[in-house]
N, C-alpha and C. Protein backbone atom coordinates (compact mmCIF):
# COMPACT_ATOMS: atom_id res chain seq x y z
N UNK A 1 91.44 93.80 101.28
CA UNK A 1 91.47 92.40 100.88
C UNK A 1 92.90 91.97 100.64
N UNK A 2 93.44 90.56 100.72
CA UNK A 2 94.65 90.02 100.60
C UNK A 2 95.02 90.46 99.23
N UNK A 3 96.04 90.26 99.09
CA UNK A 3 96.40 90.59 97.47
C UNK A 3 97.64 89.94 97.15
N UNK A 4 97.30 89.06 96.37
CA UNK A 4 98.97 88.01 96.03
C UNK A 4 100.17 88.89 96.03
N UNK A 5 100.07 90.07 95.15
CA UNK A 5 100.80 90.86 94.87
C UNK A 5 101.57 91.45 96.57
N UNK A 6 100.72 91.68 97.67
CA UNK A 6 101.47 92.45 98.57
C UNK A 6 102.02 91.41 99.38
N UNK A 7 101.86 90.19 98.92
CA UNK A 7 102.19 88.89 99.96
C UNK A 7 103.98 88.88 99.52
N UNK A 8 103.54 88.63 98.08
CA UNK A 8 104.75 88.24 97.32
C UNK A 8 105.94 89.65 97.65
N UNK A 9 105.34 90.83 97.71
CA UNK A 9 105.98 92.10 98.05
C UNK A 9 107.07 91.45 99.88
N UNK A 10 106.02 91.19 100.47
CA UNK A 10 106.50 91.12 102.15
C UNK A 10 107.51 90.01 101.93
N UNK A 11 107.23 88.72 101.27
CA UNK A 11 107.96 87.30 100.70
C UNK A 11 109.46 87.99 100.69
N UNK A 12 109.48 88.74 99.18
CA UNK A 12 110.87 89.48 98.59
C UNK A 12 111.63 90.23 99.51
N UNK A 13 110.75 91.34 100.29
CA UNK A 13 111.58 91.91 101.43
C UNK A 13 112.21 90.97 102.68
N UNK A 14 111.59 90.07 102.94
CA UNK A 14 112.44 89.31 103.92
C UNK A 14 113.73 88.56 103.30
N UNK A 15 112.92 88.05 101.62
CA UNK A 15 114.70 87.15 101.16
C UNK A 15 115.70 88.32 101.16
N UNK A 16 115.37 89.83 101.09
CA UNK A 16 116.34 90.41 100.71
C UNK A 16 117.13 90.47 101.98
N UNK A 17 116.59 90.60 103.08
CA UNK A 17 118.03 90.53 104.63
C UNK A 17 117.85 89.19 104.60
N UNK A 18 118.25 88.07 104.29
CA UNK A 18 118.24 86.71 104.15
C UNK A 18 117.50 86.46 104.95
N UNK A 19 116.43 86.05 105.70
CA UNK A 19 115.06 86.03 106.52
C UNK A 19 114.15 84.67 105.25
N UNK A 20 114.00 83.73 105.36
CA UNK A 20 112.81 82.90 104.70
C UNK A 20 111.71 83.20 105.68
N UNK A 21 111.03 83.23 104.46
CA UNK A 21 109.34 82.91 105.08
C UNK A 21 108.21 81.63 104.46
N UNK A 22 107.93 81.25 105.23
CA UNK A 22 106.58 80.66 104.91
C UNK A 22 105.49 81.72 104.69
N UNK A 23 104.50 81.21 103.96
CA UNK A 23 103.88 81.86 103.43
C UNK A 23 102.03 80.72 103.44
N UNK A 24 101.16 81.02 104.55
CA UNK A 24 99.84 79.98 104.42
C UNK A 24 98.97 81.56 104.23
N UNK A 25 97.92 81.29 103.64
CA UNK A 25 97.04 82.10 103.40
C UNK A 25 97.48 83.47 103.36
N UNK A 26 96.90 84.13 103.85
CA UNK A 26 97.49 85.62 103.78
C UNK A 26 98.41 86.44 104.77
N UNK A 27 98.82 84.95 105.57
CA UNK A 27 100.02 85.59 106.59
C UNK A 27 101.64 84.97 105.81
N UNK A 28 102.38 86.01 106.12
CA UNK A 28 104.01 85.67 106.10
C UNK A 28 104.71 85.38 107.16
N UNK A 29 104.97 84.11 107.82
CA UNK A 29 105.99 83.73 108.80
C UNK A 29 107.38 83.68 108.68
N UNK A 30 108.05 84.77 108.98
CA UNK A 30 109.53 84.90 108.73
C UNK A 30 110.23 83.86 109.99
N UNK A 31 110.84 82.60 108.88
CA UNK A 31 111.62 81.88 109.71
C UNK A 31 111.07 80.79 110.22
N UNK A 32 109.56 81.03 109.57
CA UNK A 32 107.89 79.90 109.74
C UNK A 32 107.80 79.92 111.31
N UNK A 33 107.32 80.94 111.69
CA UNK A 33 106.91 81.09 113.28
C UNK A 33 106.73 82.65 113.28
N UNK A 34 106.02 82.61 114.73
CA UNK A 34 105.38 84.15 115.01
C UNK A 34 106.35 85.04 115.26
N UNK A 35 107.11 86.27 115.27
CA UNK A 35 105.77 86.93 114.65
C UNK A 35 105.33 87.04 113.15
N UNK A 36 104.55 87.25 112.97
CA UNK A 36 103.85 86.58 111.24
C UNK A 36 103.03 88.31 110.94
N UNK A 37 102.86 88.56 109.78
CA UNK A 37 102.25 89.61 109.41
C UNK A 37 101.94 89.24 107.78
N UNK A 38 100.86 90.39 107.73
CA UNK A 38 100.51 90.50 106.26
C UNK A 38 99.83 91.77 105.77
N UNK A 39 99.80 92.03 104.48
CA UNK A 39 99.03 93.32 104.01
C UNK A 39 98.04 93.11 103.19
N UNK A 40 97.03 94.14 103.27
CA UNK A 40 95.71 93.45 102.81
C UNK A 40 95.44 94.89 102.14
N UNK A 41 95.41 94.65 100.90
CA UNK A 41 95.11 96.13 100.21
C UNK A 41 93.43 96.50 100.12
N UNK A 42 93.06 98.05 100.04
CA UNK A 42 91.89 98.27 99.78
C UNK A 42 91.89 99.12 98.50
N UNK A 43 91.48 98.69 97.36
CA UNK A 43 91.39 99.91 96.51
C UNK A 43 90.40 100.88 96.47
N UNK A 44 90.35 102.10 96.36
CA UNK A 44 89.33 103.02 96.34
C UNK A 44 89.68 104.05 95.57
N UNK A 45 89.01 104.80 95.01
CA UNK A 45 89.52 106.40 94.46
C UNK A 45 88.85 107.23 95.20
N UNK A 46 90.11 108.24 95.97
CA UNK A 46 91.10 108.71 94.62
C UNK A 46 92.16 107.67 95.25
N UNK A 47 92.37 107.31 96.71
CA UNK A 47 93.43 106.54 97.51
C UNK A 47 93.12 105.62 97.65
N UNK A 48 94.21 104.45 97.86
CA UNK A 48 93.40 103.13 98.26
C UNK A 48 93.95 103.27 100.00
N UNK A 49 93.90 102.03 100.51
CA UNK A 49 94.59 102.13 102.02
C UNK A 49 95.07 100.63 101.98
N UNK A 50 96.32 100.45 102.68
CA UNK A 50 97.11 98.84 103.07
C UNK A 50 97.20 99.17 104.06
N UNK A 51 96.60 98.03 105.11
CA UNK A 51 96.55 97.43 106.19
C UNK A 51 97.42 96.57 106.66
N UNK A 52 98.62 96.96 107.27
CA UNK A 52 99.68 95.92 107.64
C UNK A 52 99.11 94.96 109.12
N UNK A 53 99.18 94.21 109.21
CA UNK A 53 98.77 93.80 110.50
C UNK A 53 100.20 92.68 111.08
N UNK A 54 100.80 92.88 112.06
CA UNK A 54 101.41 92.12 113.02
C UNK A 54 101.26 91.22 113.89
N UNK A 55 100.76 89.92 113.87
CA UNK A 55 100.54 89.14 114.70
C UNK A 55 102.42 88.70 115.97
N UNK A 56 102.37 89.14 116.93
CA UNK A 56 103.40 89.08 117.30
C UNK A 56 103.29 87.80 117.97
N UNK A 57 101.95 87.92 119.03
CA UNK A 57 101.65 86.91 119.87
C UNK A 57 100.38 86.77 120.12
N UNK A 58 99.57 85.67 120.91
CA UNK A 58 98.03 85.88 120.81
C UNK A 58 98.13 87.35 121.27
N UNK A 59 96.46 88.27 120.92
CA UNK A 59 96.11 89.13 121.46
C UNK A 59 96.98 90.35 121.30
N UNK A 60 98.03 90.18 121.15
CA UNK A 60 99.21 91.79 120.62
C UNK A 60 99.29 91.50 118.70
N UNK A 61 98.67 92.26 118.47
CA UNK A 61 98.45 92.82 117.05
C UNK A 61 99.11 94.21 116.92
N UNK A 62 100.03 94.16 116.24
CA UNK A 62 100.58 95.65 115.84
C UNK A 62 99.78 95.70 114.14
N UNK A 63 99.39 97.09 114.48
CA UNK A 63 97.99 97.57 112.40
C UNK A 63 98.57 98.86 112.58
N UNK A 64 99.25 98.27 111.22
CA UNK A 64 99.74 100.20 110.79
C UNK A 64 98.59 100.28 109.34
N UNK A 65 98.62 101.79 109.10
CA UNK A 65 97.74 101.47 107.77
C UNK A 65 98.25 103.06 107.08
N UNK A 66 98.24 102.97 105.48
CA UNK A 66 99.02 103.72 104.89
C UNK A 66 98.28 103.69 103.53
N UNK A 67 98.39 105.18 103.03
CA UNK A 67 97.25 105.59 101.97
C UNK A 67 97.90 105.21 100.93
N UNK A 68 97.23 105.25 99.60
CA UNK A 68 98.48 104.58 98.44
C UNK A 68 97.23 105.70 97.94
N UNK A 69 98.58 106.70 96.83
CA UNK A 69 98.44 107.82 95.80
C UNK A 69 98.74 106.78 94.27
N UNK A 70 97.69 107.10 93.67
CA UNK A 70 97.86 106.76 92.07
C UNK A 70 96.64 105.81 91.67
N UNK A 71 97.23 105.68 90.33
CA UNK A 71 96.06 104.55 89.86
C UNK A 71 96.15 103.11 90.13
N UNK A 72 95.26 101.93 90.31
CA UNK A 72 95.72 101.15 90.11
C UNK A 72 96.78 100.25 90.83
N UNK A 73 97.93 99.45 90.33
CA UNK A 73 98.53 99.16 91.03
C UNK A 73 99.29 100.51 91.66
N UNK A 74 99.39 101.08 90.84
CA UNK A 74 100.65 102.40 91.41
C UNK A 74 100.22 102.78 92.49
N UNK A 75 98.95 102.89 92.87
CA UNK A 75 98.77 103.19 94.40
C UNK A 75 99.08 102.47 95.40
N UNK A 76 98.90 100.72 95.08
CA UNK A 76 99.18 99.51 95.97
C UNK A 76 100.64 99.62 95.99
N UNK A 77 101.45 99.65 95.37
CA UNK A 77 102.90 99.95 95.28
C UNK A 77 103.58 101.24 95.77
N UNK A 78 102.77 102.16 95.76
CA UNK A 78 103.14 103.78 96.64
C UNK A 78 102.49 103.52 98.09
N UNK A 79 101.44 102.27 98.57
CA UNK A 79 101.24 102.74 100.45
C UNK A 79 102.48 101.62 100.72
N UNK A 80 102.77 100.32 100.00
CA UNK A 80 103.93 100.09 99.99
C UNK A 80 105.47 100.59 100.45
N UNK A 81 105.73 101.02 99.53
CA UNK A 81 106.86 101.71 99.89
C UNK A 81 106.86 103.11 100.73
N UNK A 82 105.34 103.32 101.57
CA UNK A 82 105.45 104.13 102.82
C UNK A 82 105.49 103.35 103.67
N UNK A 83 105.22 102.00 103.83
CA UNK A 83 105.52 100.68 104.53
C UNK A 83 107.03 100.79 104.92
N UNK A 84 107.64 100.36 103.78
CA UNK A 84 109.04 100.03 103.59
C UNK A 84 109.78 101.00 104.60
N UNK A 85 109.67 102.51 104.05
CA UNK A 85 109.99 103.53 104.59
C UNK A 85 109.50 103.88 106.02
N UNK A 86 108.54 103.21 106.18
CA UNK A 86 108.45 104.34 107.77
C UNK A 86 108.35 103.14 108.75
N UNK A 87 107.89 101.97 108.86
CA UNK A 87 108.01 100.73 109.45
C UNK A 87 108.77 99.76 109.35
N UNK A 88 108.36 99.03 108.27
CA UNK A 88 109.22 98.04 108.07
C UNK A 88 110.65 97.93 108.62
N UNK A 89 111.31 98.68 108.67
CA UNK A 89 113.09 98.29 109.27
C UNK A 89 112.86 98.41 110.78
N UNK A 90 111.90 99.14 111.55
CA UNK A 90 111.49 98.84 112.91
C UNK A 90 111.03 97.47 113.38
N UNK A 91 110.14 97.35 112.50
CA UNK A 91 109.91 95.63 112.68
C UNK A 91 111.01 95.00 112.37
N UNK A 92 111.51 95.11 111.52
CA UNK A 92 112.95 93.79 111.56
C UNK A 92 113.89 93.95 112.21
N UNK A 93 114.33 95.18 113.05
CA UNK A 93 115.13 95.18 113.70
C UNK A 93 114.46 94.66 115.40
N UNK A 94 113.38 95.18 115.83
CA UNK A 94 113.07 94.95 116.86
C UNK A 94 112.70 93.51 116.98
N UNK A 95 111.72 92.64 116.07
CA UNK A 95 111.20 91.50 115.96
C UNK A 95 112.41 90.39 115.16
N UNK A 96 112.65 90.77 114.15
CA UNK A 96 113.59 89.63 113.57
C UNK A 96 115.54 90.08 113.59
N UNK A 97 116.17 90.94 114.59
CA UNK A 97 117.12 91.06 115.20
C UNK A 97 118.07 91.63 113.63
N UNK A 98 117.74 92.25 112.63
CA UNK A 98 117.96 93.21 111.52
C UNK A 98 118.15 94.24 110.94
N UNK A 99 119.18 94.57 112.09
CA UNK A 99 119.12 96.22 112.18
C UNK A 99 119.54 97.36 111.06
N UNK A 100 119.43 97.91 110.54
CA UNK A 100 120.11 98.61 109.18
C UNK A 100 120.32 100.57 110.10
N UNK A 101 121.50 100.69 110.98
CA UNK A 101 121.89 101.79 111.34
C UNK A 101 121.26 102.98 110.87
N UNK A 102 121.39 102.83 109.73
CA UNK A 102 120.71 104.45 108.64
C UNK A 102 119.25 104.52 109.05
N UNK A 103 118.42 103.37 109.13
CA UNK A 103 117.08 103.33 108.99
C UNK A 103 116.36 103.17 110.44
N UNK A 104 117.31 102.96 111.35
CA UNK A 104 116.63 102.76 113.08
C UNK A 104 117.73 103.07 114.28
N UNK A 105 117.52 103.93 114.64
CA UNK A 105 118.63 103.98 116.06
C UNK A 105 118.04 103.83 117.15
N UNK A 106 118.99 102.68 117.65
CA UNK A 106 118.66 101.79 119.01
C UNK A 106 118.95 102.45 120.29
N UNK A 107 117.91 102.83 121.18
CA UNK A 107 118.68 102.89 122.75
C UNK A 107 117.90 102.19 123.29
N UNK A 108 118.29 102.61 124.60
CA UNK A 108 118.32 102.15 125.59
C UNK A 108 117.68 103.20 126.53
N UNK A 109 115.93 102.93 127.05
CA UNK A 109 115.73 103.53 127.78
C UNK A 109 114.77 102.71 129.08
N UNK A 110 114.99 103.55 130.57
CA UNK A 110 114.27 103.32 131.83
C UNK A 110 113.34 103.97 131.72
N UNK A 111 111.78 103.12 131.71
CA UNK A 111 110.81 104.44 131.83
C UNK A 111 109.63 103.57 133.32
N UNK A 112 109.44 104.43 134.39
CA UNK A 112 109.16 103.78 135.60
C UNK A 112 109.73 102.46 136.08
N UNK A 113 111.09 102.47 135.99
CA UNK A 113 112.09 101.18 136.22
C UNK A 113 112.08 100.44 136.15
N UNK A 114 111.51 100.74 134.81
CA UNK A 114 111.72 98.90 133.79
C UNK A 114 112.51 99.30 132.87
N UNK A 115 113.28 98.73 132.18
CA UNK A 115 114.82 98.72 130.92
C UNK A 115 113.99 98.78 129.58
N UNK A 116 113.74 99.46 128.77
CA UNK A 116 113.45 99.01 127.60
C UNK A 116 114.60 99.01 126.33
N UNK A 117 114.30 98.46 125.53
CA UNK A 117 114.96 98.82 123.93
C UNK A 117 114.50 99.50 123.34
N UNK A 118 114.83 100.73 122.62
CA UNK A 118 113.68 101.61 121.86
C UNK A 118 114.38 101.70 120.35
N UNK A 119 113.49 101.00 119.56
CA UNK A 119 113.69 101.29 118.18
C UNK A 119 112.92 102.16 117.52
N UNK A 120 113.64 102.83 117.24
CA UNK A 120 113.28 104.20 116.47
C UNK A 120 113.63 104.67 114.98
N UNK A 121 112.59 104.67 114.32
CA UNK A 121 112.05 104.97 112.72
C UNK A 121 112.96 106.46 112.55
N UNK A 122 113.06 106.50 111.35
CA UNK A 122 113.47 107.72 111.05
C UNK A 122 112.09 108.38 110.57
N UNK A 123 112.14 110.01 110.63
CA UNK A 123 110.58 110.36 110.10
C UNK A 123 110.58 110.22 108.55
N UNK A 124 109.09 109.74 108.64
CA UNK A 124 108.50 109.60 106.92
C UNK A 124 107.93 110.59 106.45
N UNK A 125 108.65 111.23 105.33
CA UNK A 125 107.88 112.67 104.88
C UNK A 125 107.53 112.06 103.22
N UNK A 126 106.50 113.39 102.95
CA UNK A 126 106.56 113.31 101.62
C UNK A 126 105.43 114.25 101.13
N UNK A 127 106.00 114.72 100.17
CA UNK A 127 104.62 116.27 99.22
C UNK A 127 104.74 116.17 98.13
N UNK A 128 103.38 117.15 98.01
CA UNK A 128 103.04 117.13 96.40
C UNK A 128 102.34 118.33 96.06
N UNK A 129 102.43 118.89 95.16
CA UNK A 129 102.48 119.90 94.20
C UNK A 129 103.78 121.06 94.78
N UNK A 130 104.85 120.16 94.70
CA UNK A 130 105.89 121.04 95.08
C UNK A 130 106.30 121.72 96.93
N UNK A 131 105.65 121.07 97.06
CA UNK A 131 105.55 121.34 98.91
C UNK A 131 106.71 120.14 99.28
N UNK A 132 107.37 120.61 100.08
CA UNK A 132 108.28 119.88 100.89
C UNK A 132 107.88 119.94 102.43
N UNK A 133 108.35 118.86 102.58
CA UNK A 133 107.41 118.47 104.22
C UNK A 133 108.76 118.82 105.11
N UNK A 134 108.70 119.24 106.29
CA UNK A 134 110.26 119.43 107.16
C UNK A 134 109.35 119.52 108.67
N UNK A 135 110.39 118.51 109.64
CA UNK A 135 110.13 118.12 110.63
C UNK A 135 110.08 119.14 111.61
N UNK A 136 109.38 119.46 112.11
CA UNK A 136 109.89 120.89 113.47
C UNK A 136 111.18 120.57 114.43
N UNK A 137 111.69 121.70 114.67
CA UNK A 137 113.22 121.68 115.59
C UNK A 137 112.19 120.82 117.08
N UNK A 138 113.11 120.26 117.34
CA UNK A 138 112.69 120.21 118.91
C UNK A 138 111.21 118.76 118.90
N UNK A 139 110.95 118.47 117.47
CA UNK A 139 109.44 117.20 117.91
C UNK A 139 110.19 115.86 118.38
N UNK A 140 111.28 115.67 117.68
CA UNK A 140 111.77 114.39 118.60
C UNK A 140 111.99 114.37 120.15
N UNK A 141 112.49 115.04 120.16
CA UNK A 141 112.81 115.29 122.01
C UNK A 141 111.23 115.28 122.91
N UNK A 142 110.33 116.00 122.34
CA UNK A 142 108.93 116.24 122.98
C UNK A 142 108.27 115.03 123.11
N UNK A 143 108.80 114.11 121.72
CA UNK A 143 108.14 112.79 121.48
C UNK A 143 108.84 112.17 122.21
N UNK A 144 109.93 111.81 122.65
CA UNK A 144 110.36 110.93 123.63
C UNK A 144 109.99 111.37 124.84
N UNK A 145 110.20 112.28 125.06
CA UNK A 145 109.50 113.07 126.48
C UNK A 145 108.16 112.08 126.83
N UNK A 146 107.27 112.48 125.75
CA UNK A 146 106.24 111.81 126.35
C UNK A 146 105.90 110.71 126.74
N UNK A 147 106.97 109.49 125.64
CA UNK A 147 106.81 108.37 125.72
C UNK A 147 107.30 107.76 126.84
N UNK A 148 108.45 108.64 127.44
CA UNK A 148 109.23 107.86 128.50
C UNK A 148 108.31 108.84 130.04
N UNK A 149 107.04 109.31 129.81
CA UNK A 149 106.30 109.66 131.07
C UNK A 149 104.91 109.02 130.43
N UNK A 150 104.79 108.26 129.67
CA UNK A 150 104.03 106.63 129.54
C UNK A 150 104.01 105.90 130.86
N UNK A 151 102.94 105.70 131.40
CA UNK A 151 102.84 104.16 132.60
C UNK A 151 103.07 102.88 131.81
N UNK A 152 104.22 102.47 131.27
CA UNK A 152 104.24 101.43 130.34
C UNK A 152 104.01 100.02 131.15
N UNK A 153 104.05 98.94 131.33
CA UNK A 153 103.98 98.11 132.10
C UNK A 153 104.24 96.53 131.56
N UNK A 154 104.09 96.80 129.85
CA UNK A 154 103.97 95.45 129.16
C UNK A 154 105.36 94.95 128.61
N UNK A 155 105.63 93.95 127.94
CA UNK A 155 106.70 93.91 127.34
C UNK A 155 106.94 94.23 125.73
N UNK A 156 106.28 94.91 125.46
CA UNK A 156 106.39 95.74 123.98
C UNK A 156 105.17 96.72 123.64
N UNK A 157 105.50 97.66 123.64
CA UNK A 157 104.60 98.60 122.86
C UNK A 157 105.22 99.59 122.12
N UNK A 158 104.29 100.04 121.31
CA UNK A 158 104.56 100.58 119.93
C UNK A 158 103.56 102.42 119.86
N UNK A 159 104.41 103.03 119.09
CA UNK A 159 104.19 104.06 118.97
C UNK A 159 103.92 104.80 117.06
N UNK A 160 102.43 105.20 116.92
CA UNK A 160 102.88 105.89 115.76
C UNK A 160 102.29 107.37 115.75
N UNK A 161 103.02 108.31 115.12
CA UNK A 161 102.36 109.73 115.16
C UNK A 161 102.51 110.13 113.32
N UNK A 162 101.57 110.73 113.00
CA UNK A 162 101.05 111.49 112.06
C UNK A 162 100.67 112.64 111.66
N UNK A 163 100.82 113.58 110.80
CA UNK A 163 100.46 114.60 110.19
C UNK A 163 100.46 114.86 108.96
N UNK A 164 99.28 115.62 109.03
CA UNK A 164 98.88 115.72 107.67
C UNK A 164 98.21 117.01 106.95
N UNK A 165 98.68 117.55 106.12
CA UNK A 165 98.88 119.28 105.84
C UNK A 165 97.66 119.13 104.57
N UNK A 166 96.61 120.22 104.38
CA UNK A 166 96.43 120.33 102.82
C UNK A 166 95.67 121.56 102.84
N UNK A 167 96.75 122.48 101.99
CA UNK A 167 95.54 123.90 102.19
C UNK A 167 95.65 124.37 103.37
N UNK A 168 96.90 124.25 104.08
CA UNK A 168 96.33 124.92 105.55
C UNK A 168 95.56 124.59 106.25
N UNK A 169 94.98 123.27 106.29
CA UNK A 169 94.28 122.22 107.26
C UNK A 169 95.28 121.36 107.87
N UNK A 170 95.61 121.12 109.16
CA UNK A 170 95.94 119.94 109.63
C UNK A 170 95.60 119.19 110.02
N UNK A 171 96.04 117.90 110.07
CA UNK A 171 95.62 116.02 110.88
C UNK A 171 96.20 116.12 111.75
N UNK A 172 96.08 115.91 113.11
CA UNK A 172 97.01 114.96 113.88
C UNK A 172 96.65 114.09 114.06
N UNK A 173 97.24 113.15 114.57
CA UNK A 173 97.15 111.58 114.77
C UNK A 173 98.35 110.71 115.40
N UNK A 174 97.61 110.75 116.72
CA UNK A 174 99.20 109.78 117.39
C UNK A 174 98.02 108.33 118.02
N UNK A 175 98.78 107.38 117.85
CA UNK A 175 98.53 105.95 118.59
C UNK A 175 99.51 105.35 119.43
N UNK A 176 99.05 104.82 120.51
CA UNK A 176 100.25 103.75 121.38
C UNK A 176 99.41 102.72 121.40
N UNK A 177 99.84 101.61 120.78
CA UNK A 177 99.60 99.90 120.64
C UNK A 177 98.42 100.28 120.44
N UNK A 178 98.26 100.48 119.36
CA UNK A 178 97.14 101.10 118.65
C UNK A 178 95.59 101.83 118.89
N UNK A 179 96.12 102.24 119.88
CA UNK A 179 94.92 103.00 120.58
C UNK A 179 95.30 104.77 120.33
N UNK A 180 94.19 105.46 120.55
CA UNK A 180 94.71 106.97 120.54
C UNK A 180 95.34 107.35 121.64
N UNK A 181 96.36 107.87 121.32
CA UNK A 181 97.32 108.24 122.20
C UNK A 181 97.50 109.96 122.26
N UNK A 182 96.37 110.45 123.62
CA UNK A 182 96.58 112.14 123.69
C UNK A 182 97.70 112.88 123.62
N UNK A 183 99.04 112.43 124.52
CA UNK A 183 100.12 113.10 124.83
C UNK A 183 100.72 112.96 123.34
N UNK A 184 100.59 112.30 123.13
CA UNK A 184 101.87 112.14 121.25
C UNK A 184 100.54 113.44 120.76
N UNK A 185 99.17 113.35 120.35
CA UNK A 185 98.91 114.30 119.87
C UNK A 185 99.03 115.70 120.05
N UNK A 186 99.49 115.84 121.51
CA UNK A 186 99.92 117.13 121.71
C UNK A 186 101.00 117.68 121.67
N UNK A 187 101.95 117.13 121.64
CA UNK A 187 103.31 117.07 120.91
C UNK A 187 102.87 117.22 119.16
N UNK A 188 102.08 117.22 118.61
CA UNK A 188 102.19 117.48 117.46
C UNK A 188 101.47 118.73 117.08
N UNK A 189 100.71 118.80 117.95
CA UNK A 189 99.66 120.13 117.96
C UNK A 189 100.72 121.44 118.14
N UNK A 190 101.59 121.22 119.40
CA UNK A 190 102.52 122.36 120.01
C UNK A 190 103.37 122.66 119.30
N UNK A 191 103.64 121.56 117.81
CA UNK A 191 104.71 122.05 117.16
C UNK A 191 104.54 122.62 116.13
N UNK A 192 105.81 123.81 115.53
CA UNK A 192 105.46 124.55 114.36
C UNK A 192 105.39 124.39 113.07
N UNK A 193 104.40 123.70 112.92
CA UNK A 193 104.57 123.16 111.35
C UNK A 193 104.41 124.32 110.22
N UNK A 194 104.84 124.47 108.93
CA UNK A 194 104.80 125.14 108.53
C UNK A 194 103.56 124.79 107.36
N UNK A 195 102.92 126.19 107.15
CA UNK A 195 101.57 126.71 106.39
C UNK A 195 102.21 126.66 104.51
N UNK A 196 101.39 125.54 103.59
CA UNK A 196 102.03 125.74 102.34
C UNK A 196 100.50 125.64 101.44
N UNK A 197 100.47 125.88 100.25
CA UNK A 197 98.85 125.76 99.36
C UNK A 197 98.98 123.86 98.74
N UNK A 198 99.57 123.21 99.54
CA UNK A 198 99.94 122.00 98.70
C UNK A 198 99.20 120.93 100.07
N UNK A 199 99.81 119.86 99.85
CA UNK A 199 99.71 118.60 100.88
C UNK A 199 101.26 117.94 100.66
N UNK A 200 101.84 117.87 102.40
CA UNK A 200 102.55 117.06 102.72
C UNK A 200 102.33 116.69 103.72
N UNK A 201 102.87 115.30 104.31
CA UNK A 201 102.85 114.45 105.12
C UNK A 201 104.06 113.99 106.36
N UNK A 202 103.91 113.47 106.91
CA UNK A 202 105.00 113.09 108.07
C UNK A 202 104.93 112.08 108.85
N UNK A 203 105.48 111.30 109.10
CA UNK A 203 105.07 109.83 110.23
C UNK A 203 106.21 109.41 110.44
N UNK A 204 105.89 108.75 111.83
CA UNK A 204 107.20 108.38 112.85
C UNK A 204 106.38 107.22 113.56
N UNK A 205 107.64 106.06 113.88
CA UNK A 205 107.26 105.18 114.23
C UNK A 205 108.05 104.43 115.17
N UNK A 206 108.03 104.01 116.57
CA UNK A 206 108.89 103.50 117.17
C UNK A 206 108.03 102.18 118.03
N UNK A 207 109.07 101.41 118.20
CA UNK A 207 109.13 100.09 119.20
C UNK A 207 109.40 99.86 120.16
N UNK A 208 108.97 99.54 121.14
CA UNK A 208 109.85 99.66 122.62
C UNK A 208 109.79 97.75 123.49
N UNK A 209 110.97 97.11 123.22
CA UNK A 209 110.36 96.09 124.01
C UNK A 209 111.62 95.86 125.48
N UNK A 210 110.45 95.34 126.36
CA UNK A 210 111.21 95.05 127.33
C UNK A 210 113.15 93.98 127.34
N UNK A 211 113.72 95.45 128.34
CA UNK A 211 115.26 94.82 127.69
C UNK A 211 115.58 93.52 128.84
């Protein structure tokens, strides 16, 4: 459900790279025009889940969605700031031209000879009961690998991959423009993640629009 609170959250992050937004119902228009997004919290115990949704253009919807740990607000404020952290600076750099160096590195790639721009997330980690999450040698390279032997054809698509540790169970989870995406999951399968008695996490997120 909408929640004043995550509107007013998306509101603040745009005044902060000087970006205005309008603000009608439960969408935020940075700059009052598309692309427009909003977050729609779910509470539940023990996690709740926020639903970011991207309206870029008719029919292209970018939906990321991100668990919130704690009680209460503290959970709406923790899938938050996995927002902040693992998306958000991809979207403003790719969509509202906002780049912050530390948080996205830009190339430049040909994939079946078309030019793209590829904005690229730094990975989102994070553990608990003392578990530290660490990326495998060699998953970025595998992950571009795959993406750039993608039949891409459109002028933007989007990439997210996931994992998720507890007890020696793993998640995978990869999407392209929000569909399941096999090759990203096997790139995550092939890699060596390491075995801990805790839960940590990992997510990566990139943009690709036609250059």
């Amino acid at each position: 459900m909408a929640d004043l609170q995550t509107t007013d959250c998306l509101l603040k992050l745009f005044q902060a790279h000087g970006i205005t937004c309008v603000a009608e119902n439960d969408w935020v228009a940075p700059n009052g025009e598309l692309p427009a997004l909003r977050a729609l919290w779910w509470p539940a115990q023990p996690n709740g889940r926020l639903d970011v949704q991207v309206l870029v253009r008719d029919q292209i919807v970018i939906v990321e969605c991100f668990a919130g740990v704690g009680e209460g607000e503290r959970a709406m404020y923790d899938a938050l700031s996995m927002f902040i952290l693992n998306v958000f600076h991809v979207l403003l750099a790719a969509l509202w031209g906002k780049n912050d160096c530390e948080q996205v590195t830009t190339e430049r790639w040909t994939i079946g000879g078309r030019a793209y721009v590829a904005y690229i997330g730094n990975f989102a980690m994070r553990g608990f009961g003392g578990v530290t999450a660490e990326v495998p040698h060699g998953l970025f390279a595998a992950i571009e690998e795959a993406i750039k032997s993608e039949p891409l054809t459109g002028d933007i698509h989007w990439f997210r991959l996931f994992v998720g540790h507890v007890e020696n169970t793993f998640t995978f989870e990869a999407l392209r423009d929000n569909e399941t995406w096999e090759s990203g999951a096997q790139c995550l399968m092939a890699a060596t993640w390491e075995q801990a008695p805790g839960y940590y996490s990992v997510r990566f997120f990139a943009l690709l629009r036609a250059a």
